[in-house]
C-alpha atoms as a PDB file:
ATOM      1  CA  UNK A   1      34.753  13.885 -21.975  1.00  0.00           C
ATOM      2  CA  UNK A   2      37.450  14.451 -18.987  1.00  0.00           C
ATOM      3  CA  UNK A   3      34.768  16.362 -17.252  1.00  0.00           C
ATOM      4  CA  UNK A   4      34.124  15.478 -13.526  1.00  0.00           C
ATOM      5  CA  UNK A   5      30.837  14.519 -12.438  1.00  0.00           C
ATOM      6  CA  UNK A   6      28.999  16.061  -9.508  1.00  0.00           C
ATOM      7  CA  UNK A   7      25.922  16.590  -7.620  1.00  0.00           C
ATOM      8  CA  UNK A   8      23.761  19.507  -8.476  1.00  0.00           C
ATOM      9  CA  UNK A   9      22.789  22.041  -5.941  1.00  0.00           C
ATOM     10  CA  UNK A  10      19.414  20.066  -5.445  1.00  0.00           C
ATOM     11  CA  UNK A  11      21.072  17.004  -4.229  1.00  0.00           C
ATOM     12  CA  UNK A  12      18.789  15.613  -1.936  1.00  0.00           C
ATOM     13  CA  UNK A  13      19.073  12.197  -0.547  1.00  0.00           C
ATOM     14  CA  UNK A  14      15.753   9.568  -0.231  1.00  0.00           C
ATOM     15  CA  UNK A  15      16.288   7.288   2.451  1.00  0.00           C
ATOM     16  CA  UNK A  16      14.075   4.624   1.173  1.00  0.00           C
ATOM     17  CA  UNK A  17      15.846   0.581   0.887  1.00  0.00           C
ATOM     18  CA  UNK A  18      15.329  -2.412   0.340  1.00  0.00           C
ATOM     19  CA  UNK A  19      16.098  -6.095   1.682  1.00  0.00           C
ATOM     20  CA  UNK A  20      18.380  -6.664  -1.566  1.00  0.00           C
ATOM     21  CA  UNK A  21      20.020  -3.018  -1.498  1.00  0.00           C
ATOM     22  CA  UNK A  22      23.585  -3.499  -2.030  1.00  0.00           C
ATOM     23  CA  UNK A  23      23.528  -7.277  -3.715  1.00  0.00           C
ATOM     24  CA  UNK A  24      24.588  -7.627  -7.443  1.00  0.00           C
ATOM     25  CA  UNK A  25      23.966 -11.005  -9.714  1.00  0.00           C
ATOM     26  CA  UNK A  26      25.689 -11.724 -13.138  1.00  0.00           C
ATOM     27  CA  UNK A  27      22.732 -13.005 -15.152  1.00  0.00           C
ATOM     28  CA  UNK A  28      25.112 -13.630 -18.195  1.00  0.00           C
ATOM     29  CA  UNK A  29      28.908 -13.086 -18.588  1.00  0.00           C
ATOM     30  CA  UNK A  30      28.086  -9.833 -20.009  1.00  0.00           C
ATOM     31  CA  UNK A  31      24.851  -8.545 -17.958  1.00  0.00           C
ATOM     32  CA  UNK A  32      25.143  -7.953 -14.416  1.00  0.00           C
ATOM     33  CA  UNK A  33      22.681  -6.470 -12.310  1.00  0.00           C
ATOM     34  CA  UNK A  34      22.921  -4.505  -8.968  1.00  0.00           C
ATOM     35  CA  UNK A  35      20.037  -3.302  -6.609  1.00  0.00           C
ATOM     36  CA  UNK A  36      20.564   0.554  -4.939  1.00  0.00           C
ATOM     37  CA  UNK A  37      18.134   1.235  -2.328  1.00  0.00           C
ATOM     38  CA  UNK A  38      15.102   0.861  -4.302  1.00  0.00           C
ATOM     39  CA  UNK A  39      16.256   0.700  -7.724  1.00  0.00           C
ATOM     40  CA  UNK A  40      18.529  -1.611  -9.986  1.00  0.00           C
ATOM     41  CA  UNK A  41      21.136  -0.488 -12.084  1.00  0.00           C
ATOM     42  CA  UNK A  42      22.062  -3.227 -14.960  1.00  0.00           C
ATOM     43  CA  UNK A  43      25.505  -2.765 -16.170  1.00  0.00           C
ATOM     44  CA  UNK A  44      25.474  -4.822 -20.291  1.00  0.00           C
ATOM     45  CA  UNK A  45      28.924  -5.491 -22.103  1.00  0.00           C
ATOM     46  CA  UNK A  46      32.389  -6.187 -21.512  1.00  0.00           C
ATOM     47  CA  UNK A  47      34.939  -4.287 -20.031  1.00  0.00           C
ATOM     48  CA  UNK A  48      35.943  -2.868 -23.897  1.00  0.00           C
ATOM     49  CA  UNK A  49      32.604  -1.755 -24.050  1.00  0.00           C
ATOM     50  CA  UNK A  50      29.746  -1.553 -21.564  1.00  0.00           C
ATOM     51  CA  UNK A  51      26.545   0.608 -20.817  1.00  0.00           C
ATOM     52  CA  UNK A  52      24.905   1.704 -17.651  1.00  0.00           C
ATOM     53  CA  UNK A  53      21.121   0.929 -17.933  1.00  0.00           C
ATOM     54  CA  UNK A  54      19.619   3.411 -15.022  1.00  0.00           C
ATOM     55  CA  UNK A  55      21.177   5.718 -13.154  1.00  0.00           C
ATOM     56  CA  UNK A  56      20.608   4.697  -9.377  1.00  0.00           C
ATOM     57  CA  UNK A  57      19.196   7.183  -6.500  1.00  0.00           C
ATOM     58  CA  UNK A  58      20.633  10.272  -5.192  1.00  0.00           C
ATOM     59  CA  UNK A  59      24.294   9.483  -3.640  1.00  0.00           C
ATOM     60  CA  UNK A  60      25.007   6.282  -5.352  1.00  0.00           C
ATOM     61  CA  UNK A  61      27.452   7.924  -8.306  1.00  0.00           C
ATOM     62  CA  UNK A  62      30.375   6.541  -5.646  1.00  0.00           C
ATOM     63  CA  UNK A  63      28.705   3.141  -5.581  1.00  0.00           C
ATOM     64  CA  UNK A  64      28.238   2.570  -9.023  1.00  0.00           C
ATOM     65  CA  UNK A  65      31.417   3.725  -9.249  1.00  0.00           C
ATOM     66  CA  UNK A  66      32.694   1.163  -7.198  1.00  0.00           C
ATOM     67  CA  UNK A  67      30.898  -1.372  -9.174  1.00  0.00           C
ATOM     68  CA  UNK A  68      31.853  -0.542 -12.668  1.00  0.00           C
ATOM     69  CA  UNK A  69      35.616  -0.665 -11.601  1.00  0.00           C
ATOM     70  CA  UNK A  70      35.721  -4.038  -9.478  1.00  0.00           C
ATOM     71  CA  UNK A  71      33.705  -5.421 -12.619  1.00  0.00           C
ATOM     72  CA  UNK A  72      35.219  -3.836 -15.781  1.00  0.00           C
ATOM     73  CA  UNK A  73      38.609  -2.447 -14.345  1.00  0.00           C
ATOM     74  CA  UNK A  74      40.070   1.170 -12.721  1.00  0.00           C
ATOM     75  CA  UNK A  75      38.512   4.196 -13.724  1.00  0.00           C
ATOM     76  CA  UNK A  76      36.440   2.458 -16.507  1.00  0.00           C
ATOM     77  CA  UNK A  77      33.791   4.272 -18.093  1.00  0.00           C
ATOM     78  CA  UNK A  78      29.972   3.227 -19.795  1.00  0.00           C
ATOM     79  CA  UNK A  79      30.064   4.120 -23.001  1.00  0.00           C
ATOM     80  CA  UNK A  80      26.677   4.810 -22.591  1.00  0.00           C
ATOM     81  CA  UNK A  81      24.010   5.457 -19.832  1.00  0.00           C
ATOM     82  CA  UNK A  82      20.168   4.507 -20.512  1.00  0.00           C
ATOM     83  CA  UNK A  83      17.722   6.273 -18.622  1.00  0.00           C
ATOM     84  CA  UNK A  84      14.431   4.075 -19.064  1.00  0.00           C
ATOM     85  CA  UNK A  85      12.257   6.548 -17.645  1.00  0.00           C
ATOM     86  CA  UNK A  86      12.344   9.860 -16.784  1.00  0.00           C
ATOM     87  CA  UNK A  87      11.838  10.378 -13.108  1.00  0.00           C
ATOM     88  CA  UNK A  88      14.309  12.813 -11.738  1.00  0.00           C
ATOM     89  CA  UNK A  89      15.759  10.762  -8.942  1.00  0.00           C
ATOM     90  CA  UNK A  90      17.175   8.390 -11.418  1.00  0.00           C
ATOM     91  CA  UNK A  91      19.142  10.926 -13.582  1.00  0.00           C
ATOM     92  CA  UNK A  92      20.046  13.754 -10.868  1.00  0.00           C
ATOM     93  CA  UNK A  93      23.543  13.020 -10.642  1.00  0.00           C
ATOM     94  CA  UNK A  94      24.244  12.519 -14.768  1.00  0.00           C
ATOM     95  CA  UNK A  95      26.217  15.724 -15.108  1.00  0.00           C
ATOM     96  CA  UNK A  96      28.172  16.127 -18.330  1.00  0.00           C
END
């Protein structure tokens, strides 16, 4: 899977936030979890092996970037990414 990911022509961004946008807590050496604007992405494992619960909104693929790698390392990857529901905001930018 060395494919890059992108936004879709359909990219649009919601500027909704909140007061906690942008803070992260480690609830448990391996469960961390990180508010975007409105929603919360939860990042579960180690760095060997780790899943992205949620997907974030529209232009935050460079800030959960950012995330995953100053948790779990350089260009590390989620083996996995859980979408817990399906609204389209949340899984726009999950190109493969």
């Amino acid at each position: 899977m060395e494919k890059d990911m992108n936004y879709g022509s359909d990219y649009k961004f919601i500027p909704a936030t909140s007061i906690g946008s942008g803070m992260g807590i480690e609830v448990l050496p391996d469960l961390y979890c990180h508010t975007i604007q409105i929603v919360n992405i939860i990042l579960v494992g180690t760095a060997d092996h780790f899943v992205l619960v949620d997907a974030g909104m529209p232009r935050s693929a460079k800030e959960i970037i950012s995330i995953t790698n100053e948790r779990f390392g350089e260009n590390s990857r989620p083996k996995a990414i859980i979408l817990t529901h399906g609204r389209s905001f949340r899984s726009c930018w999950v190109h493969y």
